[in-house]
Protein backbone atom coordinates (compact mmCIF):
# COMPACT_ATOMS: atom_id res chain seq x y z
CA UNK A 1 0.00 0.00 0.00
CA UNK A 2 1.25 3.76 -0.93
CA UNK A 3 1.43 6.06 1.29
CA UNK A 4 -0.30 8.31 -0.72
CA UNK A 5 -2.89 5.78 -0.34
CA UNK A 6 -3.63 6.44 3.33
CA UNK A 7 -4.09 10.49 2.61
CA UNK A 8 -7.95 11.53 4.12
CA UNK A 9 -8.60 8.17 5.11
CA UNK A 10 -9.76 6.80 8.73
CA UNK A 11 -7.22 4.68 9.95
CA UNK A 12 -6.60 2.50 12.83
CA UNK A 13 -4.02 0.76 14.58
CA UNK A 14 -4.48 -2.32 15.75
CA UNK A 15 -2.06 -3.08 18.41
CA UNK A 16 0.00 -0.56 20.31
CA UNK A 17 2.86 -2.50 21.65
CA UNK A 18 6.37 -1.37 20.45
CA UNK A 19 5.63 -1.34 16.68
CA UNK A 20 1.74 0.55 16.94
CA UNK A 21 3.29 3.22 18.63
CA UNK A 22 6.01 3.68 15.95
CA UNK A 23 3.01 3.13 12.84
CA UNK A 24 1.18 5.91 14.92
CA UNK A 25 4.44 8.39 15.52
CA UNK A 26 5.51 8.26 11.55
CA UNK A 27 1.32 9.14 10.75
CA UNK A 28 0.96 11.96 13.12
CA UNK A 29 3.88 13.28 11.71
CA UNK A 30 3.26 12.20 7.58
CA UNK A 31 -0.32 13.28 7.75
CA UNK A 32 -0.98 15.66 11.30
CA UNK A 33 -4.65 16.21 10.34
CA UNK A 34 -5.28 12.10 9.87
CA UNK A 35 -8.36 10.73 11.50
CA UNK A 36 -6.75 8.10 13.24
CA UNK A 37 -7.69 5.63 15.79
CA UNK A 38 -5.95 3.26 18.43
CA UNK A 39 -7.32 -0.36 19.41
CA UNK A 40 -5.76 -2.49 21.83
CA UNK A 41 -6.39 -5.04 24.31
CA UNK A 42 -4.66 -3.10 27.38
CA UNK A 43 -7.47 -1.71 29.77
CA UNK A 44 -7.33 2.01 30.17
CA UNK A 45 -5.56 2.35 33.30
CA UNK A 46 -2.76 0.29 31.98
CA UNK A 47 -2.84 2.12 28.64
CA UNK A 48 -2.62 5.34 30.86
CA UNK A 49 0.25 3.91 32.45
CA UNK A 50 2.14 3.17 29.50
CA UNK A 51 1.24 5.93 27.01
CA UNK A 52 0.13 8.83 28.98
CA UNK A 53 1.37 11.75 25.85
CA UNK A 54 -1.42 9.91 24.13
CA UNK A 55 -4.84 11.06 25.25
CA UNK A 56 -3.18 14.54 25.03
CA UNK A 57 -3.98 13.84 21.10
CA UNK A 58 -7.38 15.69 20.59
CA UNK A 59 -9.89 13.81 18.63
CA UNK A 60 -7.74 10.84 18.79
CA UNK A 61 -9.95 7.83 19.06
CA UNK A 62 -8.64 5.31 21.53
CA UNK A 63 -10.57 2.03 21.73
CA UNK A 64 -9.58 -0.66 24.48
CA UNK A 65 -10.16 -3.67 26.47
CA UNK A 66 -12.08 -6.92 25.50
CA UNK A 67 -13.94 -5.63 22.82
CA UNK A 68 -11.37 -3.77 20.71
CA UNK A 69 -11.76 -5.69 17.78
CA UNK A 70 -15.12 -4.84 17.31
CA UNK A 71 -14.38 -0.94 16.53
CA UNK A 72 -12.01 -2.22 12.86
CA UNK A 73 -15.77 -1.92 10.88
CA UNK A 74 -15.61 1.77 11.39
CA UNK A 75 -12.05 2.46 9.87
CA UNK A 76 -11.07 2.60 6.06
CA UNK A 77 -7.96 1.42 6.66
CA UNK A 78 -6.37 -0.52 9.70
CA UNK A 79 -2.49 -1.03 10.26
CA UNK A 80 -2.37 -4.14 12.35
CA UNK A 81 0.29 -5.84 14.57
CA UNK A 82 2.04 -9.11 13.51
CA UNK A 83 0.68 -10.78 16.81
CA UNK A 84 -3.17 -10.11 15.51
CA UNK A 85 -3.80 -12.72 13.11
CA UNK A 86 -6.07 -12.26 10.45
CA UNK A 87 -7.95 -14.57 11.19
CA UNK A 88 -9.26 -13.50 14.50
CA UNK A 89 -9.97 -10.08 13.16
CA UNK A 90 -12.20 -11.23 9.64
CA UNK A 91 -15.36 -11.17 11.46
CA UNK A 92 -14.88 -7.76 12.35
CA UNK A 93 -14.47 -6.13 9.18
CA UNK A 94 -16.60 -4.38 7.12
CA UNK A 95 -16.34 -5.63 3.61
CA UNK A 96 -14.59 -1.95 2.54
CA UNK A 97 -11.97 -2.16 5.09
CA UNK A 98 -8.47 -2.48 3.97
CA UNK A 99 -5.78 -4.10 5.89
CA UNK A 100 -2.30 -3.27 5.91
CA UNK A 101 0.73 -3.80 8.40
CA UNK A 102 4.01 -1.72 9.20
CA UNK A 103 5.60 -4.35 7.13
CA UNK A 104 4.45 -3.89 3.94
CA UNK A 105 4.36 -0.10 4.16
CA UNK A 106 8.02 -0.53 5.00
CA UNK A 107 8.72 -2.11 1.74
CA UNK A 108 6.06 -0.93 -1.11
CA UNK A 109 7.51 2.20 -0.18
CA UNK A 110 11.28 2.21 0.76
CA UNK A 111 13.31 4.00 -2.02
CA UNK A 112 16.40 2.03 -0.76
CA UNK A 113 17.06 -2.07 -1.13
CA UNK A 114 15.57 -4.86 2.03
CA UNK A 115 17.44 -7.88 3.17
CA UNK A 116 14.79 -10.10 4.88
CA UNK A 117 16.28 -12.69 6.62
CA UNK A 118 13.64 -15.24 8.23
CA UNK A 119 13.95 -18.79 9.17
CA UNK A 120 12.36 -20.50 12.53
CA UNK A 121 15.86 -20.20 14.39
CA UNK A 122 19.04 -18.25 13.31
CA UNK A 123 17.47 -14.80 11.92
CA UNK A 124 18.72 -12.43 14.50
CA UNK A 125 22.38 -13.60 14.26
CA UNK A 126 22.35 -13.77 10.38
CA UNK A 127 20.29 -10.35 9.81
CA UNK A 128 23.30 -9.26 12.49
CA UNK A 129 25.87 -10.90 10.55
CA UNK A 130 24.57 -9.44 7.39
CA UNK A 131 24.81 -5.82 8.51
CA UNK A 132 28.20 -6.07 10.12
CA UNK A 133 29.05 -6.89 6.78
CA UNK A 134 27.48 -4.59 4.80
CA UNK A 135 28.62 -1.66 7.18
CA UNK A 136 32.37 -3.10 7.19
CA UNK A 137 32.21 -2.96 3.16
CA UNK A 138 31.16 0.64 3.65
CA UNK A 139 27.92 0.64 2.65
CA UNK A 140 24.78 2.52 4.43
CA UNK A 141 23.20 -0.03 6.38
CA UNK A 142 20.25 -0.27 9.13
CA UNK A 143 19.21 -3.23 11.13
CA UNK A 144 15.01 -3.43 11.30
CA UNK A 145 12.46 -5.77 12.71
CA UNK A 146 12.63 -7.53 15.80
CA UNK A 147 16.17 -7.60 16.18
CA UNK A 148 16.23 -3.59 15.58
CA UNK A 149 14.13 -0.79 15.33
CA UNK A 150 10.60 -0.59 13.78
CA UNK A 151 11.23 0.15 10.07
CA UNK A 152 8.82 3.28 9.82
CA UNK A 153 10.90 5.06 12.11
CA UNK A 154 13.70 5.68 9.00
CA UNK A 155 11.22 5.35 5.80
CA UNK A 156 10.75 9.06 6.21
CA UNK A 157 14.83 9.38 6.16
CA UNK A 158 15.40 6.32 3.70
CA UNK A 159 17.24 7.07 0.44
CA UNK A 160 17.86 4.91 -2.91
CA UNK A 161 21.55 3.98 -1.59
CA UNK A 162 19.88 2.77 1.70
CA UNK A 163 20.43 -0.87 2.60
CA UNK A 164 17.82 -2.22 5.17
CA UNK A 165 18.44 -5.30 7.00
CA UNK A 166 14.90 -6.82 8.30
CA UNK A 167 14.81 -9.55 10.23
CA UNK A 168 11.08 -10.61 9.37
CA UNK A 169 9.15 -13.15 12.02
CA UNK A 170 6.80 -15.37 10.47
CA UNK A 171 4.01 -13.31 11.58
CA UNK A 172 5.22 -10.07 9.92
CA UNK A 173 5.18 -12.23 6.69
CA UNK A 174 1.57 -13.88 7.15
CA UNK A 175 -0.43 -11.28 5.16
CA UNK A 176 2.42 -9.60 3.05
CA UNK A 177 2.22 -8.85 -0.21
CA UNK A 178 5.68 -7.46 -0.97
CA UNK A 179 9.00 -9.27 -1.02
CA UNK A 180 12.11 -7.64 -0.31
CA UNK A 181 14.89 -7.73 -2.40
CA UNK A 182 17.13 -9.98 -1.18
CA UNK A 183 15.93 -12.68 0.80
CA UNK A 184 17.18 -15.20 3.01
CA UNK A 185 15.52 -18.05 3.94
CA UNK A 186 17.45 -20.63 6.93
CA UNK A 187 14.99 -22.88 8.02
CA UNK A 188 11.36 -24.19 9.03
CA UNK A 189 10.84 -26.13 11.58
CA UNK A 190 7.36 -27.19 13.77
CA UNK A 191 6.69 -24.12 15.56
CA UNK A 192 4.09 -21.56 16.15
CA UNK A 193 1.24 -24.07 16.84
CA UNK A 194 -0.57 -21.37 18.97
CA UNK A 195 -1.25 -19.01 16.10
CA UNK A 196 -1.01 -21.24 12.72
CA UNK A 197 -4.20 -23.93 12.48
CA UNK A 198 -0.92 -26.41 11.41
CA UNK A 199 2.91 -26.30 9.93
CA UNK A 200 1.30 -25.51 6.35
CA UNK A 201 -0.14 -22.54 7.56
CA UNK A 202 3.35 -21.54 8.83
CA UNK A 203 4.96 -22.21 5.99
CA UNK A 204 2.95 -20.96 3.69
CA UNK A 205 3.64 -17.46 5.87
CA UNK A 206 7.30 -18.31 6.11
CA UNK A 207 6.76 -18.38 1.89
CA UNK A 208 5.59 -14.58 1.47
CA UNK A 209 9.95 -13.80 1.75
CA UNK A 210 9.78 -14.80 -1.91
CA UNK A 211 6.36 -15.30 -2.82
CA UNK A 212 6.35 -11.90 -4.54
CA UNK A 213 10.37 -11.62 -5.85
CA UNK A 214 10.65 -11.35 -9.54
CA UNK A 215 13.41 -12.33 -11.79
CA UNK A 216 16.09 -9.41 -10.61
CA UNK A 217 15.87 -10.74 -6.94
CA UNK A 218 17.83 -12.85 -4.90
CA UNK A 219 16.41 -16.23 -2.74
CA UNK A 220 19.61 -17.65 -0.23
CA UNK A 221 18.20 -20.81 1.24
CA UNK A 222 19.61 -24.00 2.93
CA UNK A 223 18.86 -26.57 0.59
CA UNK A 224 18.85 -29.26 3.25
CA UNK A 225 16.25 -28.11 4.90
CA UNK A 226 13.16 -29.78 2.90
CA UNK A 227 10.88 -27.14 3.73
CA UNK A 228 12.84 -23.89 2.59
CA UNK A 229 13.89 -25.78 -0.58
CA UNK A 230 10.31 -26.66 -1.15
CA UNK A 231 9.93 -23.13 -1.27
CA UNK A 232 12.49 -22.41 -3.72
CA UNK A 233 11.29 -24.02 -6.47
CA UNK A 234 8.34 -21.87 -6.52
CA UNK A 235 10.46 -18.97 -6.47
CA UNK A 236 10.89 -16.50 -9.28
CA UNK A 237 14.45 -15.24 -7.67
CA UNK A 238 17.74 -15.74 -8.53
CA UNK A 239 18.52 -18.74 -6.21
CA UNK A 240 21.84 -19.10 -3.95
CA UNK A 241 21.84 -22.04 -2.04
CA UNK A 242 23.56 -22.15 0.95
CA UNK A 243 26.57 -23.90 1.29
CA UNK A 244 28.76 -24.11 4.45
CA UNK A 245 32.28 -24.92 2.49
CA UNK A 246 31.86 -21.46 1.81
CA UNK A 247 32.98 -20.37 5.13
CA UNK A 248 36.29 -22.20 5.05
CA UNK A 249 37.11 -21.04 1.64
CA UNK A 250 36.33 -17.01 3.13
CA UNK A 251 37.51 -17.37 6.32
CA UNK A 252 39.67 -19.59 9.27
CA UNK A 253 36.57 -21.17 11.27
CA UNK A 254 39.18 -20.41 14.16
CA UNK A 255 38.61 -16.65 13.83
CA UNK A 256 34.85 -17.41 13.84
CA UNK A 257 33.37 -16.51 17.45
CA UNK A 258 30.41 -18.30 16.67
CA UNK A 259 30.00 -22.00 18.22
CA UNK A 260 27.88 -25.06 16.33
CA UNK A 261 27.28 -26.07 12.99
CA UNK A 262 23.66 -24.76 13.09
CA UNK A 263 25.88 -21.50 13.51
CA UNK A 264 28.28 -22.19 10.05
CA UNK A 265 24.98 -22.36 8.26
CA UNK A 266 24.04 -18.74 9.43
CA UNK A 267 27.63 -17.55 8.60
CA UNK A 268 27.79 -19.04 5.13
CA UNK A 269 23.94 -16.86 4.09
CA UNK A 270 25.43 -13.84 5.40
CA UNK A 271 28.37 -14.17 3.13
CA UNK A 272 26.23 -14.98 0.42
CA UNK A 273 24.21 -11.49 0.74
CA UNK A 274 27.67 -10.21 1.16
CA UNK A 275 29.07 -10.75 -2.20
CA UNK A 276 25.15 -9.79 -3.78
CA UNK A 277 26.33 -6.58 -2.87
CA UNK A 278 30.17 -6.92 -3.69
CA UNK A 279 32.14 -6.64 -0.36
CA UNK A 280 35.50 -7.73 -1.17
CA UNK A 281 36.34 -11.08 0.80
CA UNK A 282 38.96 -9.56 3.22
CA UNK A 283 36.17 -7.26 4.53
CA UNK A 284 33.92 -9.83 4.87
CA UNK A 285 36.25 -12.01 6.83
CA UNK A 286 37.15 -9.23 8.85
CA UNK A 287 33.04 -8.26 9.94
CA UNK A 288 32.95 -12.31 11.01
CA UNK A 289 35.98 -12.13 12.86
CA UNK A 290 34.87 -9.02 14.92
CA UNK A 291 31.89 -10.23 15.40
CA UNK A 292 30.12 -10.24 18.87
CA UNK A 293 27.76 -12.61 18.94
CA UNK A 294 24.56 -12.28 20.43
CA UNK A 295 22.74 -12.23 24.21
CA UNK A 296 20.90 -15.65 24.85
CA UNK A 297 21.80 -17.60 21.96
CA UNK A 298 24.51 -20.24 23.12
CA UNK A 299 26.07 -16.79 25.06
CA UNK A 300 28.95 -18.08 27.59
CA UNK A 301 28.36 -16.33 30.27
CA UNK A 302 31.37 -17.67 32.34
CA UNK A 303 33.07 -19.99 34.06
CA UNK A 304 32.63 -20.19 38.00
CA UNK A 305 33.03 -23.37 40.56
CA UNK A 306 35.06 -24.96 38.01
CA UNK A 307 31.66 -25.19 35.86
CA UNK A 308 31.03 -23.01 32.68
CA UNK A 309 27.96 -21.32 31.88
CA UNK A 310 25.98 -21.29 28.29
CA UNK A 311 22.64 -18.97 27.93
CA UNK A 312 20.49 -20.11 25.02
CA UNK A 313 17.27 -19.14 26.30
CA UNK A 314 15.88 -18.58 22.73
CA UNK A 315 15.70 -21.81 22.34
CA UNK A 316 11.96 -22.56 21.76
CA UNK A 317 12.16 -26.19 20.10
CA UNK A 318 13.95 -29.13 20.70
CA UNK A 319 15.92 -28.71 17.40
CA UNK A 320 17.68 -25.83 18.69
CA UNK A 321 18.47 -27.85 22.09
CA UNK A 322 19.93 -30.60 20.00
CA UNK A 323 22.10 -28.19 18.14
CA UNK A 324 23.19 -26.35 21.26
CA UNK A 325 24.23 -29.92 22.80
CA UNK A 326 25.67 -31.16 19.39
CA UNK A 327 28.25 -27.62 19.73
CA UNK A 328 29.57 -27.80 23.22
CA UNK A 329 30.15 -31.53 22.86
CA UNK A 330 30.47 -33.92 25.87
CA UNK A 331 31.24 -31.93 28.47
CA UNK A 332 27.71 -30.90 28.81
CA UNK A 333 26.52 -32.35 32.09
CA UNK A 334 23.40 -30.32 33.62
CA UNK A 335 20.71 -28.87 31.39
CA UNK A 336 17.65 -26.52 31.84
CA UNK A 337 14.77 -27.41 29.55
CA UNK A 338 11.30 -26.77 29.81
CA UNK A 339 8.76 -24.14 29.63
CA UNK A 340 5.23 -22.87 28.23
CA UNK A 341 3.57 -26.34 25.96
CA UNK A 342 2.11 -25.18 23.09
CA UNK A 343 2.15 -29.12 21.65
CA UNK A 344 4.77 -29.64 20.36
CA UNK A 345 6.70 -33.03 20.97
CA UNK A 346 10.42 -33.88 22.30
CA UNK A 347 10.79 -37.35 20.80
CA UNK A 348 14.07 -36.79 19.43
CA UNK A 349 14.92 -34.42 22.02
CA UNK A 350 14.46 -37.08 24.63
CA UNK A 351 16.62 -39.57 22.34
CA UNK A 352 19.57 -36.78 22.08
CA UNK A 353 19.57 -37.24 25.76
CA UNK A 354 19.76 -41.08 26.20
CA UNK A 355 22.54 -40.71 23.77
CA UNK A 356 24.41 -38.41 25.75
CA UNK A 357 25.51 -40.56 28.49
CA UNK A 358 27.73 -37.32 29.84
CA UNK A 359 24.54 -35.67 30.69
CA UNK A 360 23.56 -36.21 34.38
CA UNK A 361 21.55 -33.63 35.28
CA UNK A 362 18.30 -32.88 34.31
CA UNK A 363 16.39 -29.03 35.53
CA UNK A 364 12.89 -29.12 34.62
CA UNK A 365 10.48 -26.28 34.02
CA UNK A 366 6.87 -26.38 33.90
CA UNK A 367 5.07 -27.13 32.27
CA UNK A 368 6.73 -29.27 29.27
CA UNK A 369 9.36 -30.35 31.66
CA UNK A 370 7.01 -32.99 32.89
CA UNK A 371 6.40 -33.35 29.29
CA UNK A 372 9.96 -34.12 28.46
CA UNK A 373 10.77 -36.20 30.98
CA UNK A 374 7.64 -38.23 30.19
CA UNK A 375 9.33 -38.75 27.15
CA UNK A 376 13.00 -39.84 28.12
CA UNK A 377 11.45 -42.67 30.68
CA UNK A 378 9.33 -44.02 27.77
CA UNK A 379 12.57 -44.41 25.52
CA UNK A 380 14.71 -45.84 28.32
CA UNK A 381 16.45 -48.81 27.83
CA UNK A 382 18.07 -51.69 30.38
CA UNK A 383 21.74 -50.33 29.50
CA UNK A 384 21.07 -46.42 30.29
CA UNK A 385 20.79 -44.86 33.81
CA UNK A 386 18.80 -42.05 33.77
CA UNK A 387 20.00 -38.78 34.87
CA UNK A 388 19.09 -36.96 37.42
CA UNK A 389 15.79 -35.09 37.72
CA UNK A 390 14.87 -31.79 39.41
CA UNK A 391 11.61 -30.24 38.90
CA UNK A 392 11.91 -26.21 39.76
CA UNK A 393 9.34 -23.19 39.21
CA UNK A 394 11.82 -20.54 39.90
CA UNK A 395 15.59 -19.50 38.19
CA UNK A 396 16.81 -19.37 41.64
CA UNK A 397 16.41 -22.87 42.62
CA UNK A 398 17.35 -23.97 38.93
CA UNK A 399 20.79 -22.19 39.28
CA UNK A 400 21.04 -23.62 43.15
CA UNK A 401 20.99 -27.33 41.67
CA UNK A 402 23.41 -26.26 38.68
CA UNK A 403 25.87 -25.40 41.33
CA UNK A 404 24.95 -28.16 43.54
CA UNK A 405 24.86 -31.09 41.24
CA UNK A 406 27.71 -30.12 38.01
CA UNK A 407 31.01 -31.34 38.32
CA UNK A 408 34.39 -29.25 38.30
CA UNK A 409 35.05 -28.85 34.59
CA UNK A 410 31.66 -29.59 33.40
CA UNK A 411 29.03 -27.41 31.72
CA UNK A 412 25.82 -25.83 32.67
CA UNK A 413 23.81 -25.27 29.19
CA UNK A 414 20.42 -23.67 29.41
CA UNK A 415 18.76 -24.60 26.37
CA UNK A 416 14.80 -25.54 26.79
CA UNK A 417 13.67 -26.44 24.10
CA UNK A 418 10.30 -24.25 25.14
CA UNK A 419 9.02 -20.96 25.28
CA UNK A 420 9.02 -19.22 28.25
CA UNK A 421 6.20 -17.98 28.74
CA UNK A 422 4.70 -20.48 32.00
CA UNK A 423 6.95 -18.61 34.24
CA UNK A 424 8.79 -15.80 32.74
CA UNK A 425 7.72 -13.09 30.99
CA UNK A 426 10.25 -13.68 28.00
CA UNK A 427 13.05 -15.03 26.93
CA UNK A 428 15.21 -12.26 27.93
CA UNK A 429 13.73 -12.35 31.50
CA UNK A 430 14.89 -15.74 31.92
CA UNK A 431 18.13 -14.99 30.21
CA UNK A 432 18.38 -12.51 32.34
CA UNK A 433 17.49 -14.15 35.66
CA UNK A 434 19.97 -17.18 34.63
CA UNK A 435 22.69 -14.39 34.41
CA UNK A 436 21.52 -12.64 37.97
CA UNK A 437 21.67 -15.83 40.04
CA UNK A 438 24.65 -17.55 38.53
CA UNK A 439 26.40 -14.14 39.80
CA UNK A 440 25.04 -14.03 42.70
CA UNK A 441 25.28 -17.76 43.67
CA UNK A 442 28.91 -17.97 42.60
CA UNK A 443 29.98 -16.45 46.02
């Protein structure tokens, strides 16, 4: 949708987290006379709270609490959130409503070029990876999307030699009907059960990268993941598959700060976009090298007691968890799984583990910790002990046991394999908690 498009219209925003609150600062200021309206599910003290420069806005509409979706029939136009699925708000439309998101007004009208970068795990540190690159080649970059800021705040700014890295969640894809430019693809794997009817659905969002590319764009997928190559070869883009062998023929994977496999497949895509744009090879090496990778994904935090510390509190399926365990090797011997069940299963998860006879130490979260466990005692055999379990409902005790029950030399990998959502707000809260009580319990 143009921007031109939304001129004397009635709009609303649907959803005022982070990015509704951007969509509504870059209207105010595009069109100051707008009729514009706000819908969210926040009551109004809590709205208050949060936004209290809002109701200063005369004539601002402001509709909240249970029944926000029913004011969308009255707009011409509503900007939605990625976490409001379409779905849930079809009932509520009048057949003249149109619906956009911050997404696609980002790219239909961006004069510069978008890197999307999606892919169930490894987006943040390749769209990172990307832009390091880009920036150490010299080249105007920004970093958008959920790993940076909402993309409306610099459309206003944006100019033709503009390159816009955009790490794009499945959700921001759902509805789009734009591609960017460039697009990577990593992965997709079963996730997102609690807002897709099943993994088609997901998919089929996950597909919207390069849905719309034409024959001038670029696709850089993993061709060993079935699903992403599936995609592919409905593609109109020029397609780069890719390849880790690339790494080693760019760079010494000892000057690489990044730890797994899962990680050389992330590396080798954002080389790929790299020389799309041209950046000699001895700049790209150099972006990798200096590279700091980042918080909660496979993050040492330390080593104290004799027993080192891994955050990877994005982990949110038991792929991820696997991979984490693959890359530190054998000396993992406590791990922290478990969190919010949104159905998803831990068959091979629970397998990984029986194979891992180094692993001793078990700290279980609800509520798919039960789950979990479930699952290793129904795949244990006469010739494998099983390791120790400890079910917790707090960080605090969870870090107690790591102490308590990991041996001198041994790691300490939080990895679980959930969302964390039953007892934390986030993963960043639990991240962060891990952090807080591994310092203080190291006394």
């Amino acid at each position: 949708m143009k921007l031109k498009n939304l001129k004397a219209k009635n709009i609303l925003i649907l959803g005022f987290g982070r990015e509704g609150k951007d969509t509504f600062d870059f209207l105010m200021r595009l069109f100051p006379k707008a009729k514009i309206g706000i819908a969210d599910k926040m009551s109004k003290s809590e709205f208050q709270q949060k936004f209290p420069d809002i109701f200063k806005n005369k004539g601002l509409n402001i509709h909240l609490g249970d029944g926000y979706l029913e004011s969308s029939a009255g707009y011409d136009i509503i900007v939605k959130t990625p976490g409001i699925s379409l779905a849930l708000l079809k009932p509520y439309l009048a057949k003249k409503t149109q619906v956009a998101s911050q997404t696609e007004l980002f790219l239909e009208n961006c004069p510069g070029r978008v890197v999307g970068v999606t892919g169930t795990k490894g987006k943040s540190t390749t769209s990172a990876l990307i832009q390091a690159i880009l920036k150490t080649g010299g080249k105007n970059t920004k970093l958008i999307g959920n790993i940076g800021i909402a993309p409306l705040s610099y459309l206003a700014k944006a100019k033709k030699s503009d390159i816009f890295v955009f790490e794009m969640s499945c959700h921001q894809l759902a509805e789009l009907r734009t591609s960017p430019f460039a697009a990577v693809l990593l992965n997709i794997y079963l996730e997102h059960l609690d807002y897709y009817k099943n993994f088609s659905d997901y998919a089929r969002a996950k597909a919207n990268i390069t849905k719309w590319q034409s024959e001038k764009d670029y696709l850089v997928f993993d061709p060993k993941n079935k699903p992403a190559k599936n995609i592919s070869q409905k593609s109109r883009a020029r397609k780069i598959e890719i390849d880790p062998e690339t790494v080693q023929k760019t760079i010494d994977p000892k000057d690489i700060p990044l730890k797994g496999n899962f990680n050389m497949i992330n590396v080798a895509a954002a080389i790929e976009i790299g020389k799309i744009f041209r950046i000699p090879q001895a700049k790209i090496a150099k972006a990798i090298k200096n590279f700091k990778p980042l918080e909660h994904r496979l993050e040492k935090i330390g080593t104290y007691k004799g027993i080192t510390f891994y955050d990877d509190a994005l982990s949110t399926i038991e792929q991820s968890t696997i991979a984490a365990i693959d890359a530190l090797g054998n000396d993992v011997e406590t791990l922290l799984l478990g969190g919010f069940d949104r159905g998803l299963t831990f068959k091979n998860l629970a397998k990984k583990i029986l194979e891992s006879p180094n692993i001793k130490n078990l700290i279980l979260f609800p509520t798919t910790g039960e789950k979990i466990w479930e699952e290793i005692k129904n795949q244990i055999s006469d010739d494998r002990v099983l390791p120790w379990e400890f079910f917790v409902d707090n960080m605090a005790d969870a870090v107690k046991l790591s102490y308590e029950h990991t041996g001198k030399g041994k790691i300490c990998l939080m990895s679980c394999a959930s969302t964390s959502f039953s007892i934390f707000k986030d993963y960043r809260e639990k991240g962060e908690q891990f952090k807080e009580y591994i310092e203080q319990f190291k006394k």
